[in-house]
Protein backbone atom coordinates (compact mmCIF):
# COMPACT_ATOMS: atom_id res chain seq x y z
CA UNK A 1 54.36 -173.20 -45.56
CA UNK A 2 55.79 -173.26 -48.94
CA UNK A 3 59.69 -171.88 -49.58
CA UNK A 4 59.67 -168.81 -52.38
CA UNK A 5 61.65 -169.86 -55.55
CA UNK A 6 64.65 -168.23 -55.79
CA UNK A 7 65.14 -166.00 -58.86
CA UNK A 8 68.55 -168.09 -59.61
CA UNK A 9 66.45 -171.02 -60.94
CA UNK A 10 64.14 -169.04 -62.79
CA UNK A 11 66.22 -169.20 -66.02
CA UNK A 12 66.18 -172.71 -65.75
CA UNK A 13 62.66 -173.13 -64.88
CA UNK A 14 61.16 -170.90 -67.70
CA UNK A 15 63.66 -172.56 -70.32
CA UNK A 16 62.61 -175.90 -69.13
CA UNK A 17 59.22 -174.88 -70.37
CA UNK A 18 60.09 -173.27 -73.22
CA UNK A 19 61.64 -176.75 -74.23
CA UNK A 20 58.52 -178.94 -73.35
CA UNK A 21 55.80 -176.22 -75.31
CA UNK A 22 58.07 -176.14 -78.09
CA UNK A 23 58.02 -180.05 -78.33
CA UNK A 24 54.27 -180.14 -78.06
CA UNK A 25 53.62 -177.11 -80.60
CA UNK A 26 56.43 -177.37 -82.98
CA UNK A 27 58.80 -174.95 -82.19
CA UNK A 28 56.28 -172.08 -81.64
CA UNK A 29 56.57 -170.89 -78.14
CA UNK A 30 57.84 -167.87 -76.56
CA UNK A 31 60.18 -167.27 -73.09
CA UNK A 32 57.84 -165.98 -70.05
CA UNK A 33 58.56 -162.98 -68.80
CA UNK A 34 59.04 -162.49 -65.00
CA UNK A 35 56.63 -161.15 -63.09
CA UNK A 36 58.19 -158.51 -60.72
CA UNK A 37 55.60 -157.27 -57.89
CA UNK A 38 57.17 -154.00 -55.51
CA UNK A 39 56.08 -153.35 -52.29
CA UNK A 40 56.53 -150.62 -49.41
CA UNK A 41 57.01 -147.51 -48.73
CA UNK A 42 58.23 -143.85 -49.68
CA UNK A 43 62.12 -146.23 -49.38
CA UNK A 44 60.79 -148.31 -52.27
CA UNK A 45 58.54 -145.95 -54.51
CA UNK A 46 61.49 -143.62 -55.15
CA UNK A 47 61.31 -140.59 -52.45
CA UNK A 48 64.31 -138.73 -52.22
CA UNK A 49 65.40 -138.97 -56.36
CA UNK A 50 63.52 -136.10 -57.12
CA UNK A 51 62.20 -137.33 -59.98
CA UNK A 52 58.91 -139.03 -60.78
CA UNK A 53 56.63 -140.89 -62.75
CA UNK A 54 53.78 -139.06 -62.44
CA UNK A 55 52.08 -136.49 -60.04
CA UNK A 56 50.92 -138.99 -57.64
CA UNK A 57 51.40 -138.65 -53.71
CA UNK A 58 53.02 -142.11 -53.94
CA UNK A 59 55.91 -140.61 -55.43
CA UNK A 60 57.30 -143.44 -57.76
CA UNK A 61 60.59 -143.34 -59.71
CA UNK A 62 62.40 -145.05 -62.78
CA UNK A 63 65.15 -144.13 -60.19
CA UNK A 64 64.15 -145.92 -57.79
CA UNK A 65 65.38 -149.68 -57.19
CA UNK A 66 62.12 -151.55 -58.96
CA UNK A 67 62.78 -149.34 -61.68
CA UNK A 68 66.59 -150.47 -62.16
CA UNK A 69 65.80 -153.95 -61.25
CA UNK A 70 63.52 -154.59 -63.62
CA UNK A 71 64.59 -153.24 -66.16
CA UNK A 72 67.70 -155.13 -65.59
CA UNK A 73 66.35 -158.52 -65.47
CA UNK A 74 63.66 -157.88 -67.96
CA UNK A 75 60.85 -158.02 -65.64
CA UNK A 76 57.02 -156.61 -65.90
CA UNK A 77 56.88 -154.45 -63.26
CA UNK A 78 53.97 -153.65 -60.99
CA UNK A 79 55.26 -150.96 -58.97
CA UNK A 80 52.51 -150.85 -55.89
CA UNK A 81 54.95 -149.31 -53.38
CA UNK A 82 54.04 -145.78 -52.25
CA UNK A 83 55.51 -143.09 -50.00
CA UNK A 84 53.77 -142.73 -46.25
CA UNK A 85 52.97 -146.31 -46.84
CA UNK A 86 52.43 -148.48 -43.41
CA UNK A 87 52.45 -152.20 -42.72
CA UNK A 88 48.47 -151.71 -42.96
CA UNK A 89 48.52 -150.21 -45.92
CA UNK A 90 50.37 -152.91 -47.84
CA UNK A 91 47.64 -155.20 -46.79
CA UNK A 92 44.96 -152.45 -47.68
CA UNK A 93 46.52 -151.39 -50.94
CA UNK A 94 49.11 -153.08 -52.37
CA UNK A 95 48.66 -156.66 -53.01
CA UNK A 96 46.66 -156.69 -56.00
CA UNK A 97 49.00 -157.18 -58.30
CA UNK A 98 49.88 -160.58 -56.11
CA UNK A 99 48.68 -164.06 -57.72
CA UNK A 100 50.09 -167.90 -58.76
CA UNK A 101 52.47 -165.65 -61.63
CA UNK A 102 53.78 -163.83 -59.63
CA UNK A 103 57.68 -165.05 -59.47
CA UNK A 104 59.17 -161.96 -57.34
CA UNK A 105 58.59 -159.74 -54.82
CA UNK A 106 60.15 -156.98 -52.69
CA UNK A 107 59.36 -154.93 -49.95
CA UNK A 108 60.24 -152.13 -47.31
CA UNK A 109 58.18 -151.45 -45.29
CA UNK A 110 58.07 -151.08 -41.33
CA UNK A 111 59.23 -147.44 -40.80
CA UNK A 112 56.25 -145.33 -41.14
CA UNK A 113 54.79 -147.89 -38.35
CA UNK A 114 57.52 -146.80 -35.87
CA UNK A 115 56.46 -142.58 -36.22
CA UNK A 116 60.25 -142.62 -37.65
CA UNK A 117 59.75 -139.17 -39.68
CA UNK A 118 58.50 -137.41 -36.19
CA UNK A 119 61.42 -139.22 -34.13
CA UNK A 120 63.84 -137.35 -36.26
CA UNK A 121 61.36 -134.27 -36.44
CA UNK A 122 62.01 -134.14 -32.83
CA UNK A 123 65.54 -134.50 -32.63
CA UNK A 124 66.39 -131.69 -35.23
CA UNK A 125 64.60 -128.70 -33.02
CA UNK A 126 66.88 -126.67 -31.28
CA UNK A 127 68.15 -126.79 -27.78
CA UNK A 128 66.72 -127.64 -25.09
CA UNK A 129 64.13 -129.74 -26.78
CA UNK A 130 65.44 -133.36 -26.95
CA UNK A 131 64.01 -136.92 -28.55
CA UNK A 132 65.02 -139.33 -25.97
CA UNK A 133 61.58 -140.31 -25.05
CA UNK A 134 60.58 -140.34 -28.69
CA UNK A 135 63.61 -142.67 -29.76
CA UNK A 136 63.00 -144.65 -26.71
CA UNK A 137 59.03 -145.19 -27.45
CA UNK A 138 60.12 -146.06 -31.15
CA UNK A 139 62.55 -149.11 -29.93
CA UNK A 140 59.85 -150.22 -27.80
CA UNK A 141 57.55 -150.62 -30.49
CA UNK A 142 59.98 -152.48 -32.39
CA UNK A 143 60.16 -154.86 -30.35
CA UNK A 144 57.11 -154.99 -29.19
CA UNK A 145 54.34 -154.36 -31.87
CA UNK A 146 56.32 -154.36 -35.31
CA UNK A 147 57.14 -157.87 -35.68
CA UNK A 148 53.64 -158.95 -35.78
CA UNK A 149 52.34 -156.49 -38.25
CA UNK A 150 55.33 -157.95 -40.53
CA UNK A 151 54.00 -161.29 -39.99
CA UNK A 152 50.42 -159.67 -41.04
CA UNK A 153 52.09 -158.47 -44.17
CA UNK A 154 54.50 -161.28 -44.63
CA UNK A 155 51.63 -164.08 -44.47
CA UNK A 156 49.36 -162.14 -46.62
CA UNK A 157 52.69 -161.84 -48.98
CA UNK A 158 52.21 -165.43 -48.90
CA UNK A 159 48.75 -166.25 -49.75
CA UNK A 160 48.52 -164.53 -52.38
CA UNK A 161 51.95 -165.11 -54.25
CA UNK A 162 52.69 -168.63 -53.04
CA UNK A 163 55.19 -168.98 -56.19
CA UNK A 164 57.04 -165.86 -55.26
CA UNK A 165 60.92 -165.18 -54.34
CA UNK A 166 60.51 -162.80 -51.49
CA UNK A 167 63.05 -160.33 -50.83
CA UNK A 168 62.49 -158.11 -47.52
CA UNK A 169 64.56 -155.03 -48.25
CA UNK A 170 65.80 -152.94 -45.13
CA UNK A 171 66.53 -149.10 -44.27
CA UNK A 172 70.18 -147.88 -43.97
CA UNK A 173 71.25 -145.77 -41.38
CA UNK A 174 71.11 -141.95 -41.67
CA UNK A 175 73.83 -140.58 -39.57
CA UNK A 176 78.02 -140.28 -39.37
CA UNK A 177 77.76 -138.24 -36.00
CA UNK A 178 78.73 -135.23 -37.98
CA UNK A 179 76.62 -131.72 -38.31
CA UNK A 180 76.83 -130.42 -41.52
CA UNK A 181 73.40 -129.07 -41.78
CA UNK A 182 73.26 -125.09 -40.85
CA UNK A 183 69.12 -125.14 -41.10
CA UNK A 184 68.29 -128.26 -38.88
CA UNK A 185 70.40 -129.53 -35.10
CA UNK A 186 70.75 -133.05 -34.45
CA UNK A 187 73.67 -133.94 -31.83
CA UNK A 188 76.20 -136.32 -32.34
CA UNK A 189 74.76 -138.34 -29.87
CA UNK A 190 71.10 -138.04 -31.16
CA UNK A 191 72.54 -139.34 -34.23
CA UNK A 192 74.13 -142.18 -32.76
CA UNK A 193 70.56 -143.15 -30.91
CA UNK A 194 68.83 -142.84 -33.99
CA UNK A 195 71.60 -145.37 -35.70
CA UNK A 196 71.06 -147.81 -33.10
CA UNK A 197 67.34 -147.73 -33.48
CA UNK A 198 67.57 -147.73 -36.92
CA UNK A 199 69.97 -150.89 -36.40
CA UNK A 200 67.06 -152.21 -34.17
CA UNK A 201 64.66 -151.72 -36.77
CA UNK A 202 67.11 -153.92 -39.47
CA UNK A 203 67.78 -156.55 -36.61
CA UNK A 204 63.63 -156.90 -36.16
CA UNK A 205 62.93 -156.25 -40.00
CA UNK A 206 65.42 -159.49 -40.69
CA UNK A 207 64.72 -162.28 -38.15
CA UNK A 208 60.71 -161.34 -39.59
CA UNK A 209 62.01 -161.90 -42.85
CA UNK A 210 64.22 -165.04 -41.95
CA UNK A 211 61.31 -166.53 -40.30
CA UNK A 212 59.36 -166.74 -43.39
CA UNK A 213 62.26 -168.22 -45.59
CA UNK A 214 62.39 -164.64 -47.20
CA UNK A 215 65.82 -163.52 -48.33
CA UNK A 216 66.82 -160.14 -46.33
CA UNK A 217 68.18 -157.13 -48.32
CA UNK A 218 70.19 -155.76 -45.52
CA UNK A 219 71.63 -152.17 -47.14
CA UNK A 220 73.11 -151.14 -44.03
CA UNK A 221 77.02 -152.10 -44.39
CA UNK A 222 76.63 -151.10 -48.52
CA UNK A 223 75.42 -147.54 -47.08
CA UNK A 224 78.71 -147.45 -45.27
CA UNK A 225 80.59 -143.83 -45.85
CA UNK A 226 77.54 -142.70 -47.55
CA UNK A 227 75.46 -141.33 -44.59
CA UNK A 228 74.29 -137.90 -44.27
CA UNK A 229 76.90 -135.16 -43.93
CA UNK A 230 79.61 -137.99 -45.32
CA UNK A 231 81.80 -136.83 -48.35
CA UNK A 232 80.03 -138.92 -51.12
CA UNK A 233 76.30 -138.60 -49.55
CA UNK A 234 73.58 -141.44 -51.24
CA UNK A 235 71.02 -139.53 -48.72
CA UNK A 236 69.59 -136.44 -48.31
CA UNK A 237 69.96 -134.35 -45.24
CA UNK A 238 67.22 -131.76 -44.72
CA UNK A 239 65.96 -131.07 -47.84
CA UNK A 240 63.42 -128.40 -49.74
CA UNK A 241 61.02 -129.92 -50.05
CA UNK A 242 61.18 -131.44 -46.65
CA UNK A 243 59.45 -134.65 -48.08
CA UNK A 244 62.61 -134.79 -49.59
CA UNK A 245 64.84 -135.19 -46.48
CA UNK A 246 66.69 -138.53 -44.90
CA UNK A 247 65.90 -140.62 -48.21
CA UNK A 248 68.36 -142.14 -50.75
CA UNK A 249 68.81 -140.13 -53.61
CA UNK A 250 69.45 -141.58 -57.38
CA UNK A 251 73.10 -142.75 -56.38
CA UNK A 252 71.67 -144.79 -52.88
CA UNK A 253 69.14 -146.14 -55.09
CA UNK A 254 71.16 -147.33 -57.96
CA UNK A 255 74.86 -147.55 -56.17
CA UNK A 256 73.11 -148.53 -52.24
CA UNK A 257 69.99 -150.71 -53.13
CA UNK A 258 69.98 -151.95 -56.61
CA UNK A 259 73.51 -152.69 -56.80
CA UNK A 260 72.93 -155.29 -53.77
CA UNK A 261 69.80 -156.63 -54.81
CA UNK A 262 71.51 -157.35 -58.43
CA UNK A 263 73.46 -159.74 -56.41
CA UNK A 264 70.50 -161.66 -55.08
CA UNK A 265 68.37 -162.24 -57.82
C-alpha cells in the first residue's frame, strides 16, 4: 500500500516542478494548484452554520471547514460531503471527484452508520423513557461492524486517489453534563454515556485511520469548554430547525475544526 503525501511537502514538490518546466519551456510555466477533495457527512458539508450554498439536502457551507481550508491554502475544492451521508454512501456518491491529481483529502464520516441522531432522539424524551439499550446497541456496532465499513471507504479512498494526503477527521463530544435546554431532557448521566460512546466512536474512527497511514483529525480535546450548554457553545443544542441540533456552528467550524486542521496541512 502506498503512504499519502503529506501536504507539508507539497510546496516543495510543486516548486520543484515549476523549476524543471520552466527550464524545458523557457520560463513559461505556471504553479499547480492543489487539488482539495471533501468527504463525509452532514459534520463536513456544513450542518449546523445555518448558512448554505445552495438549496440542496446536502446542506454545504463556505462555513464549513472545506470552505475555510481551502480557501486558506488556495486549493480547488470539490466539496462531495453531504448531510445524512453513511459510510455507503461515500462509496456510492462521493468519490468522483477522486483521481492521480488529487493531492488531499478529508473525511467524517461513521456517525450516521451508528443510528447516532435516534440514540440522542431517544435520550431527550421525557421520563421514564430511557436510551440505555440504544447507547448500548450503538457501542456494539462500533466495535463490531464500523471498522470494516471504514476500511470499505478507506481502501476505496485509496484506489482512487493513490497520490492523496488523507486526513480522517473525527466528531467532538456533545455534552458538559449540564441541562440548559427547557424544550428537550437529557440526564447528566445520559450525557455522560453518550460522551463515552462518542469517545468510542473517535477511539474506532482513529486506529481505522492509523491503520491506513491516514493522519487523524481528532477535534475532541480542541472542543473542550465548548460543548452544549457550556458558556462559549461551538454546538448547537436543540435547535429549530431540528436538523439544526448537536452540530458545530460557524465558530466549531472555523475556531473547533479548521483551526486544527490548519495545523496539519
Amino acid at each position: 500500500m502506498s503512504h499519502p503525501r503529506r501536504i507539508s511537502t507539497m510546496a516543495g514538490a510543486l516548486l520543484a516542478a515549476v523549476v524543471s518546466v520552466t527550464a524545458l519551456t523557457g520560463g513559461a510555466a505556471q504553479a499547480q494548484t492543489i487539488e482539495y477533495v471533501a468527504l463525509g457527512d452532514s459534520y463536513a458539508s456544513g450542518v449546523g452554520t445555518r448558512d448554505y450554498i445552495d438549496d440542496s439536502s446536502c446542506r454545504r457551507s463556505d462555513a464549513a471547514y472545506p470552505s475555510l481550508l481551502a480557501d486558506a491554502i488556495g486549493a480547488d475544492l470539490t466539496f462531495a460531503a453531504c448531510s445524512g451521508a453513511k459510510t455507503g454512501d461515500v462509496l456510492n456518491n462521493q468519490l468522483g471527484g477522486l483521481s492521480d491529481s488529487t493531492d488531499l483529502v478529508t473525511i467524517t464520516i461513521g456517525g450516521n452508520d451508528t443510528g447516532w441522531t435516534g440514540v440522542v432522539q431517544k435520550c431527550a424524551y421525557p421520563y421514564p423513557w430511557t436510551c440505555t439499550k440504544e447507547i448500548d446497541a450503538a457501542e456494539a456496532f462500533i466495535r463490531d461492524a464500523l471498522p470494516a465499513r471504514l476500511n470499505d471507504v478507506y481502501n476505496a479512498i485509496e484506489d482512487a486517489a493513490p497520490n492523496a494526503e488523507v486526513i480522517v477527521v473525527g466528531y467532538p463530544l456533545l455534552f458538559n453534563g449540564e441541562e440548559c435546554n427547557a424544550i428537550t431532557r437529557i440526564s447528566p448521566g445520559e450525557q455522560a454515556a453518550l460522551n463515552d460512546a462518542a469517545d468510542l466512536l473517535g477511539d474506532v474512527v482513529g486506529t481505522v485511520a492509523d491503520s491506513h497511514g491516514f493522519q487523524y483529525a481528532d477535534v475532541r480535546t480542541a472542543f473542550d469548554d465548548h460543548a452544549v450548554c457550556d458558556d462559549t457553545e461551538w454546538l448547537n443544542g436543540i435547535s429549530y430547525p431540528i436538523a439544526e441540533s448537536y452540530h458545530p456552528n460557524k465558530s466549531g467550524q472555523k475556531d473547533g475544526y479548521f483551526t486544527l486542521l490548519d495545523t496539519l496541512v
